[in-house]
Protein backbone atom coordinates (compact mmCIF):
# COMPACT_ATOMS: atom_id res chain seq x y z
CA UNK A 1 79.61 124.18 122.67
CA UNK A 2 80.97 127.98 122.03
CA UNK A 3 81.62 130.62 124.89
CA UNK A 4 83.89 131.85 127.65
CA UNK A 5 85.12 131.28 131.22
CA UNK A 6 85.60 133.02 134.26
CA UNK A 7 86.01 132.20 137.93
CA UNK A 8 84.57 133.92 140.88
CA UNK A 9 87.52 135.55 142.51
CA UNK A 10 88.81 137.48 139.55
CA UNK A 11 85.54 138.61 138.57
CA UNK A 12 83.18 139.12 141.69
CA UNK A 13 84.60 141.47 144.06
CA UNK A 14 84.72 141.82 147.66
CA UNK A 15 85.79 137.99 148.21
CA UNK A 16 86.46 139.28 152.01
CA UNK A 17 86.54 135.72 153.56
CA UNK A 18 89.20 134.42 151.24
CA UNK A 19 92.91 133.28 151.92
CA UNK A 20 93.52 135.48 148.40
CA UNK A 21 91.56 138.38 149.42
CA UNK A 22 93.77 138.51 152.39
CA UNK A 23 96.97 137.96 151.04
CA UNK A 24 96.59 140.32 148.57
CA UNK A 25 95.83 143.17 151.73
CA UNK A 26 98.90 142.21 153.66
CA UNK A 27 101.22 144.32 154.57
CA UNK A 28 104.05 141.48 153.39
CA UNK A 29 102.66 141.33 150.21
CA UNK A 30 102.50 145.32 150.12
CA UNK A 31 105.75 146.13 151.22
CA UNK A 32 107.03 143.28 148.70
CA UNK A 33 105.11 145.24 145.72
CA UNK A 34 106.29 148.70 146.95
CA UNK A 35 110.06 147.42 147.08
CA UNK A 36 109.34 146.61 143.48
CA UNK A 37 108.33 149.85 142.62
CA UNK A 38 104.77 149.44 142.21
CA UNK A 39 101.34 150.28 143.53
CA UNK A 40 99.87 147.74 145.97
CA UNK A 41 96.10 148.79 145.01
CA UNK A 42 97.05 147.56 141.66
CA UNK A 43 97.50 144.02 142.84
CA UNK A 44 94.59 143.91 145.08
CA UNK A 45 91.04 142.42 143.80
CA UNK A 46 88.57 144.85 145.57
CA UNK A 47 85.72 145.47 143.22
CA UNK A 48 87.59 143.36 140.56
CA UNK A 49 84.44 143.63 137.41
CA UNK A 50 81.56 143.92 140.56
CA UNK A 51 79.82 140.68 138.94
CA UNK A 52 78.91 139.45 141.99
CA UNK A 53 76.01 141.95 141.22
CA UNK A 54 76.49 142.47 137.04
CA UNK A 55 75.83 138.57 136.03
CA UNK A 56 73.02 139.10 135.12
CA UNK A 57 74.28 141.91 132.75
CA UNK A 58 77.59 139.36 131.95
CA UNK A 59 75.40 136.96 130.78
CA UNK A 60 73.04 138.89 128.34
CA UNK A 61 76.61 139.88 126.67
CA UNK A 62 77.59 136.62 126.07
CA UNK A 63 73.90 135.77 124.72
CA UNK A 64 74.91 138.61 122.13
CA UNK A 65 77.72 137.11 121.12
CA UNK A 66 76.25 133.73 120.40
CA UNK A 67 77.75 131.83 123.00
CA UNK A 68 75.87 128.54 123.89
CA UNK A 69 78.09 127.74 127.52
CA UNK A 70 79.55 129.22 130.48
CA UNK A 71 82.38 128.04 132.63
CA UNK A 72 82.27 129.74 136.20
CA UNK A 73 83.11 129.07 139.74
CA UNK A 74 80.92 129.26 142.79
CA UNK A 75 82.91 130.84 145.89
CA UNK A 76 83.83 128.19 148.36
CA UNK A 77 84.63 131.19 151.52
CA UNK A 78 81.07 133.05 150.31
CA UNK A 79 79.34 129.61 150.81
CA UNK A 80 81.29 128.43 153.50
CA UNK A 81 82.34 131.49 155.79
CA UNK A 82 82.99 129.63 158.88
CA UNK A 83 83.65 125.55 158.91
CA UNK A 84 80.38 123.41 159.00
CA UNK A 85 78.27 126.67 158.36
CA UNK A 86 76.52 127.25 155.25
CA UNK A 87 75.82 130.60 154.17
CA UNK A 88 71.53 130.14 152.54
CA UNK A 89 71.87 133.59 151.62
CA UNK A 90 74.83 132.42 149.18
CA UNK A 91 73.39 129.40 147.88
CA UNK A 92 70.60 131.57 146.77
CA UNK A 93 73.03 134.07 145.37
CA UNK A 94 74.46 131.47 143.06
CA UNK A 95 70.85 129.93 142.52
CA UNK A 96 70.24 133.03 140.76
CA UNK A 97 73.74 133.46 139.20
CA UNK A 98 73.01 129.87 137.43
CA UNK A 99 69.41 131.09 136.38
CA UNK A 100 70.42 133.98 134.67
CA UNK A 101 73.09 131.90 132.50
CA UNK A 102 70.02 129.66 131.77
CA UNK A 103 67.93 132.28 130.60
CA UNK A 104 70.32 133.53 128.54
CA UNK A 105 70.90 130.32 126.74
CA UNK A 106 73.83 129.01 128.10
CA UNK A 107 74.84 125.65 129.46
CA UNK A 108 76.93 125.61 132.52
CA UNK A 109 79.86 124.29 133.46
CA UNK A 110 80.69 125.07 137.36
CA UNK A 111 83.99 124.85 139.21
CA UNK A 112 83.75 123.69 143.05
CA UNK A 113 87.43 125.06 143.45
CA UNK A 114 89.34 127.84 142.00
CA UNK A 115 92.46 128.63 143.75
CA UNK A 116 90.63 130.48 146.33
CA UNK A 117 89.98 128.79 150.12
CA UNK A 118 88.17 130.23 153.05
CA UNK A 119 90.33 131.56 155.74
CA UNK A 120 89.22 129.05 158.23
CA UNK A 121 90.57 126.12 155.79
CA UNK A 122 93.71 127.84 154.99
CA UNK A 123 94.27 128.56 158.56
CA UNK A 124 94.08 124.91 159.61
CA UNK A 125 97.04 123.98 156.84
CA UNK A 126 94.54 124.00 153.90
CA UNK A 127 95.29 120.98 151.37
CA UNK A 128 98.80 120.26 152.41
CA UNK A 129 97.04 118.20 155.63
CA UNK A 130 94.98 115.01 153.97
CA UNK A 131 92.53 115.35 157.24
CA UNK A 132 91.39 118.64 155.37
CA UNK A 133 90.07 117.18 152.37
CA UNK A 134 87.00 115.94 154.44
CA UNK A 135 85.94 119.58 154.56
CA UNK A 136 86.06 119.97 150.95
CA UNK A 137 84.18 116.85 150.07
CA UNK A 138 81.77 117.95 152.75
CA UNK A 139 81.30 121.08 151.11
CA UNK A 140 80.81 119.83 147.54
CA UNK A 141 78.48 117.42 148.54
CA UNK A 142 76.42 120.72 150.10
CA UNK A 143 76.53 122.57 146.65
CA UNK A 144 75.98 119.99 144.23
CA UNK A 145 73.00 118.93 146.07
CA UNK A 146 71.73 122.56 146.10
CA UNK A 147 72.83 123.82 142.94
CA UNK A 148 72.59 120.54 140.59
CA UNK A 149 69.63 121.09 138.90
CA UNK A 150 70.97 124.34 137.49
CA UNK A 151 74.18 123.06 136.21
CA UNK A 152 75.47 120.68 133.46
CA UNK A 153 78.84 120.04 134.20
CA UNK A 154 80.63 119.75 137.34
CA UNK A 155 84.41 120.75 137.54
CA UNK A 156 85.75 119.75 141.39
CA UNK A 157 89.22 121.23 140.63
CA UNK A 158 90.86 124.34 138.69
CA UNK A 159 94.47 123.38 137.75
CA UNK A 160 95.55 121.08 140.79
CA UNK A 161 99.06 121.24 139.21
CA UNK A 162 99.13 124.77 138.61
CA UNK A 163 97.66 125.96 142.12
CA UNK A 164 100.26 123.50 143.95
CA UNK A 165 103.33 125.26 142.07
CA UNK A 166 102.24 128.63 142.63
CA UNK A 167 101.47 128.74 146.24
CA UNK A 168 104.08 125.94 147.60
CA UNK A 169 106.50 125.65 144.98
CA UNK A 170 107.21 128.93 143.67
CA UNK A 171 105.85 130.92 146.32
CA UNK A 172 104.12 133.86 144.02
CA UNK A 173 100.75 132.54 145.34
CA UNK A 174 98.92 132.69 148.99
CA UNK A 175 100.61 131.04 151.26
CA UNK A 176 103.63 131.85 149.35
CA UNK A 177 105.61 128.98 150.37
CA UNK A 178 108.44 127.44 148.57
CA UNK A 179 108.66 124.12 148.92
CA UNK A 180 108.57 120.93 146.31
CA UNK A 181 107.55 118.58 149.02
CA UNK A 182 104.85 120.55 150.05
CA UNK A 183 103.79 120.95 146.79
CA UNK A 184 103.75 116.83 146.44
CA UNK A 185 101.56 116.74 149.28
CA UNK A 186 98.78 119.27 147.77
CA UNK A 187 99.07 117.57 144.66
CA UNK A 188 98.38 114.09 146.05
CA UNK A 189 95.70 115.66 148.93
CA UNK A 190 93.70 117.28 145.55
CA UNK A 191 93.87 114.09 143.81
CA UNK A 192 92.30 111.93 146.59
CA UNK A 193 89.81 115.30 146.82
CA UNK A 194 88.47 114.49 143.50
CA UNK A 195 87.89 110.84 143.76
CA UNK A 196 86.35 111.19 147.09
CA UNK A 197 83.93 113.48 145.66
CA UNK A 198 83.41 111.41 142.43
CA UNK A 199 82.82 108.77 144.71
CA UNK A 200 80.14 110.35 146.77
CA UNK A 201 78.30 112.06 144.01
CA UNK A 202 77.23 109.19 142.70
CA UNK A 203 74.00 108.74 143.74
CA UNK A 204 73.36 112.53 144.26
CA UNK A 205 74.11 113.82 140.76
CA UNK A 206 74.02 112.47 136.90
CA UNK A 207 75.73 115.17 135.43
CA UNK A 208 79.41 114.76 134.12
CA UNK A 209 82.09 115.37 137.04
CA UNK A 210 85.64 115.83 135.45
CA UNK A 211 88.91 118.49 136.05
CA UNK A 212 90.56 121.26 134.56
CA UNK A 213 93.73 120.31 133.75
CA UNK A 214 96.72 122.43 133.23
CA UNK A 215 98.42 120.81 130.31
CA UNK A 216 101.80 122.39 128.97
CA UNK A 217 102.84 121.29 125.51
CA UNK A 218 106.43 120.40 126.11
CA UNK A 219 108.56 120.14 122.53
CA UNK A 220 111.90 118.13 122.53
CA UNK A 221 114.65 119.75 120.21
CA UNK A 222 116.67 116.97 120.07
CA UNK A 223 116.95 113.30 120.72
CA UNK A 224 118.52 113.42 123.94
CA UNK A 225 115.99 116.20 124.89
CA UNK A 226 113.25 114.03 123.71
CA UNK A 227 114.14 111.80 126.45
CA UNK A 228 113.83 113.82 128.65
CA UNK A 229 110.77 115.14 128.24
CA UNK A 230 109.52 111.93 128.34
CA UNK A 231 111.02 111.05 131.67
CA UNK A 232 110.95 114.23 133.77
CA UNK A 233 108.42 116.57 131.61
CA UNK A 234 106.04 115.14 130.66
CA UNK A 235 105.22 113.17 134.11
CA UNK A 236 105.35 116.61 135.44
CA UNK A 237 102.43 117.52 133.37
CA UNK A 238 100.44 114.69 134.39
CA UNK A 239 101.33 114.44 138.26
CA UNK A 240 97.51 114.36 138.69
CA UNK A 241 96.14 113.67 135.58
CA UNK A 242 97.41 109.90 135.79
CA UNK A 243 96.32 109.77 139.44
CA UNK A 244 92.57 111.09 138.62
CA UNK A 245 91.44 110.93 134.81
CA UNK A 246 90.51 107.32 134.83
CA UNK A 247 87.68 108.98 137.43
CA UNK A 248 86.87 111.94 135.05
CA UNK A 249 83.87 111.80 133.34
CA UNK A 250 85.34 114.45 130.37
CA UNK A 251 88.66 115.59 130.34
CA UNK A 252 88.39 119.88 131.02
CA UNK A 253 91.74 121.47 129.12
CA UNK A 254 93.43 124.89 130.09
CA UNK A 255 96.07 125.66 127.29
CA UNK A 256 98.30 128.60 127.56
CA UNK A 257 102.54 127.22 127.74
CA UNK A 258 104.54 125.33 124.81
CA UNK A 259 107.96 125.16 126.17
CA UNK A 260 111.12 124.17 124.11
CA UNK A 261 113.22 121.28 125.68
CA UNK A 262 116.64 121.76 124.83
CA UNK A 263 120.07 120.26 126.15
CA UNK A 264 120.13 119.04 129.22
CA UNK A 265 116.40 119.57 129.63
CA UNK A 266 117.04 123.56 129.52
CA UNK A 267 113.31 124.58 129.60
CA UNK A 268 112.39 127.94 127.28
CA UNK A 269 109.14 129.85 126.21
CA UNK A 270 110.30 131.64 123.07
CA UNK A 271 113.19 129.23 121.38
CA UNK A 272 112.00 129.24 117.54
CA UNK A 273 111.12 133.10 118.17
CA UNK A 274 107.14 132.52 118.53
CA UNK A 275 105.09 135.86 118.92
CA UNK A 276 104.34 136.67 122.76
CA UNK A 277 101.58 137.84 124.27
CA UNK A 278 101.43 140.95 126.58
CA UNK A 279 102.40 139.08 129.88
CA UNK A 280 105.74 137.64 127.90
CA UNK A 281 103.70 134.02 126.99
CA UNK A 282 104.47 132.49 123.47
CA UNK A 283 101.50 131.76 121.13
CA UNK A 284 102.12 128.44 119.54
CA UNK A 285 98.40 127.05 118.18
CA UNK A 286 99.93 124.18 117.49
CA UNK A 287 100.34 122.92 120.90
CA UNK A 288 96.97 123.16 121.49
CA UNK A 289 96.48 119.63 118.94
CA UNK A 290 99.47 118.43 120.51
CA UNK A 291 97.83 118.03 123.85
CA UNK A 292 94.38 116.67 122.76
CA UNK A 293 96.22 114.11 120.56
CA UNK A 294 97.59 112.75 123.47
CA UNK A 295 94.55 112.64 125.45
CA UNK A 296 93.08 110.51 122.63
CA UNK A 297 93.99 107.22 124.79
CA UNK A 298 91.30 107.91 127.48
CA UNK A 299 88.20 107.85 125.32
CA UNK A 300 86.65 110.52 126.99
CA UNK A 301 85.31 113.74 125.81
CA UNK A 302 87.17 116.49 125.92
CA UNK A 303 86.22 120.30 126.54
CA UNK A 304 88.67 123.03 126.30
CA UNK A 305 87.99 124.99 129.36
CA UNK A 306 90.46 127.57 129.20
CA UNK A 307 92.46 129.42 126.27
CA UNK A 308 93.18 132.69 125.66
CA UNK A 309 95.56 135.61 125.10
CA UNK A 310 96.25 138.78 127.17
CA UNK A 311 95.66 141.47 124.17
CA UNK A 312 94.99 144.97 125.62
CA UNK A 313 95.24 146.39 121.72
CA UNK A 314 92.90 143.80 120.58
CA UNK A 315 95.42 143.34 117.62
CA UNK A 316 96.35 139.44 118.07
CA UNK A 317 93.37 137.67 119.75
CA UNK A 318 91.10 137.02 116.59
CA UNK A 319 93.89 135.50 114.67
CA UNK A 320 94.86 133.32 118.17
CA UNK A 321 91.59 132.08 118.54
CA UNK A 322 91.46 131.01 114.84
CA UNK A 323 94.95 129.58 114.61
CA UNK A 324 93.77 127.56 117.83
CA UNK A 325 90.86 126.50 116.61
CA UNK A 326 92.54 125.37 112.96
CA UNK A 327 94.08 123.06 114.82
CA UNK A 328 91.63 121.83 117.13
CA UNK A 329 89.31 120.86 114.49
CA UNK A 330 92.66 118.96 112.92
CA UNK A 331 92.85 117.17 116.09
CA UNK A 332 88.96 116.50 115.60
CA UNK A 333 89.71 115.01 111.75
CA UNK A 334 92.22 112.63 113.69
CA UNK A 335 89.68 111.05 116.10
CA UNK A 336 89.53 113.31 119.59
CA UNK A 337 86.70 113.83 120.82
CA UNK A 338 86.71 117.69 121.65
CA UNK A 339 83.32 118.63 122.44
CA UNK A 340 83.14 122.51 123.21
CA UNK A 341 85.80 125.31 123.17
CA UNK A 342 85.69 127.84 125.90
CA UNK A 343 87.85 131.26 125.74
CA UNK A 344 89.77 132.81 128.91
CA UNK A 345 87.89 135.21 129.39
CA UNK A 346 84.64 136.75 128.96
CA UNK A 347 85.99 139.75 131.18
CA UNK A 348 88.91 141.56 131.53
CA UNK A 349 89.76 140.98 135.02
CA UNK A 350 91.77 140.32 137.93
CA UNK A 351 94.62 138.27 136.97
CA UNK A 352 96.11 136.94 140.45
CA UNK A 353 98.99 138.09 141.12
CA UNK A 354 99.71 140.62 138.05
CA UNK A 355 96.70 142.36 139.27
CA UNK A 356 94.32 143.72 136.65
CA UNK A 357 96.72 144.80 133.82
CA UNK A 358 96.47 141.50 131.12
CA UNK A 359 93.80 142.18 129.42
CA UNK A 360 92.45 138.97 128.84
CA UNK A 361 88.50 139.58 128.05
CA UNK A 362 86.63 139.31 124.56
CA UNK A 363 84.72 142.54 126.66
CA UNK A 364 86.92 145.03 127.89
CA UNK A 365 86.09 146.22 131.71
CA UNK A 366 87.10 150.28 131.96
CA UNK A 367 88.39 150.66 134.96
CA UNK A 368 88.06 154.51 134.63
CA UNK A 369 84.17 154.33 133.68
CA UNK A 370 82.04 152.40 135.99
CA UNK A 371 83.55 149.49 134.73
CA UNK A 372 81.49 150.00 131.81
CA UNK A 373 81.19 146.80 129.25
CA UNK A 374 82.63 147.22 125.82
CA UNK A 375 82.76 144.25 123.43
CA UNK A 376 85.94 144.19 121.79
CA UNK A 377 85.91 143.59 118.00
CA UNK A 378 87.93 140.25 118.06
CA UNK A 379 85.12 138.83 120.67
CA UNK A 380 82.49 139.59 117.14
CA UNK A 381 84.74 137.25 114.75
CA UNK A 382 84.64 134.91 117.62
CA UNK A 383 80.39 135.36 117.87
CA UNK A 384 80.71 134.82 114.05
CA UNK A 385 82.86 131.10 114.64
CA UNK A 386 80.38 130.64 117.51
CA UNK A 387 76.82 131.38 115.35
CA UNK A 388 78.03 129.07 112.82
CA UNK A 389 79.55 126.56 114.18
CA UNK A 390 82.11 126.55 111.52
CA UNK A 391 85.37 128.26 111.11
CA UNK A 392 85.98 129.71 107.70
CA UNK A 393 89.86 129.69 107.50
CA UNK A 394 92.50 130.70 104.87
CA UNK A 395 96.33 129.86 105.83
């Protein structure tokens, strides 16, 4: 499987009954950005690509670019607006969202959660309270039973480790808390999430049910360093991977961080001087085999449900999807079972909290010009890898 992801929230618009949508309008968050010299509109969603109303459009793009899957999310506070009522109106939005990716030839692969909550869930403590995680399962249960026969994968969870750090560890996220414990709790509340829902989906659906999992490829420099990583590091990585996989159906894979382990388990992006990408990440291809190798041990299919590169020059993103997918397929020659390779993004979009400046989209969005559509020529080598199904690579 060949194509691109998104998720609703960056790409939509208008996401008015979301904990993001109003942390992002706050006038904490604004006077935070203003202190910091910058424009608060910058940093807010609003319109973000208007695809709540352009899928269709979205869709027929990727067609063109020989793309065979989608990965999106459905909009748990446009479903959901107010606890225990379901929004018919939305479920036959996204009836019609998964339709038009049918039409255009592409299989789907839908998230139930994607960093976004509705207010009313947030308000009542969100997933730091396990009592709340009835609400979720609730509401999963209500979508895959309306929406199954339009989608082919099911992913309950975006990045459980990644959405715990950034809005109760680090605090850059909504609620902005900072607090390790309460990150623990999310962590564990997400992971009992996805079993409970694995659990009663049984009998409803018979389509694969998995997560997309964060995975950083951590590199030891030394022996001492290497011990490390394997005590502190890498159990970090897998705080919920070892809790849930064993329940996955296929392992989903977001790749985007290699960081260096050095002495004392000094953590660092950029040690051997890798090239960066526009928002200051390192590109290191390599880790990408790195981290399927070591999901080789769960005998489960893999799908790589988000890489990508923030490019607005369009001068490094062919080469980084090649280099990525040289050693994918070497990962592939050694036994893993990687079954489809999905690029962040289709769009250029609204990238939490830097706002809309990466540019991560094999189609650029012009925010000047109606948010006109314009396929970027490293998204046509890409269609090229995609129509194939073979990568044609000289080192």
């Amino acid at each position: 499987m060949w194509g691109a992801a998104t998720a609703a929230h960056q790409i939509e618009g208008n996401n008015t009954n979301s904990d993001w949508w109003a942390w992002e309008n706050s006038i904490k968050r604004h006077n935070q950005l203003i202190a910091k010299g910058k424009h608060p509109k910058d940093f807010c969603s609003d319109i973000a690509c208007d695809s709540y109303n352009r899928y269709d459009e979205d869709f027929a793009l990727a067609q063109s670019l020989s793309h065979n899957a989608t990965r999106l999310s459905i909009e748990w506070a446009r479903i959901e607006p107010k606890e225990g009522k379901f929004s018919e109106q939305e479920f036959e939005h996204y009836e019609k969202v998964l339709q038009s990716a049918k039409f255009h030839g592409l299989q789907t692969f839908v998230t139930l959660q994607h960093f976004t909550l509705p207010l009313w869930f947030a308000a009542k403590g969100g997933f730091t309270r396990k009592e709340n995680v009835v609400n979720f399962v609730k509401f999963a249960e209500a979508a895959v039973k309306r929406l199954d026969h339009l989608t082919d994968f099911w992913i309950t969870i975006n990045e459980p480790e990644g959405y715990a750090s950034g809005g109760y560890m680090t605090g850059v996220w909504p609620p902005g808390k900072k607090s390790f414990l309460l990150a623990l709790k999310v962590v564990k509340n997400l992971a009992v999430a996805h079993q409970e829902i694995k659990d009663k989906l049984k009998t409803v659906t018979g389509k694969p049910i998995g997560i997309a999992y964060d995975i950083i490829d951590y590199q030891p420099t030394n022996f001492f360093s290497g011990i490390i990583e394997k005590l502190f590091y890498d159990r970090i990585n897998k705080l919920v991977f070892y809790r849930t996989v064993d329940s996955c159906d296929f392992i989903g894979v977001n790749y985007y961080f290699h960081h260096h382990v050095g002495l004392f388990g000094k953590r660092t992006r950029s040690e051997s001087h890798h090239k960066l990408t526009d928002v200051g990440w390192s590109i290191h291809p390599e880790g990408l085999e790195n981290v399927v190798l070591k999901m080789k041990k769960y005998n489960k299919p893999i799908y790589i449900t988000e890489n990508g590169i923030a490019d607005v020059k369009d001068t490094k993103r062919e080469q980084f999807i090649k280099d990525h997918l040289r050693f994918l397929h070497r990962a592939i020659s050694n036994g893993v079972d990687v079954k489809g390779y999905l690029y962040w993004s289709l769009l250029d979009n609204f990238e939490w909290e830097k706002g809309f400046w990466p540019r991560f989209g094999l189609i650029e969005i012009d925010r000047e010009d109606l948010l006109r559509r314009r396929i970027r020529s490293s998204s046509l080598a890409y269609a090229e890898i995609c129509k194939k199904n073979y990568l044609d690579y000289e080192i």
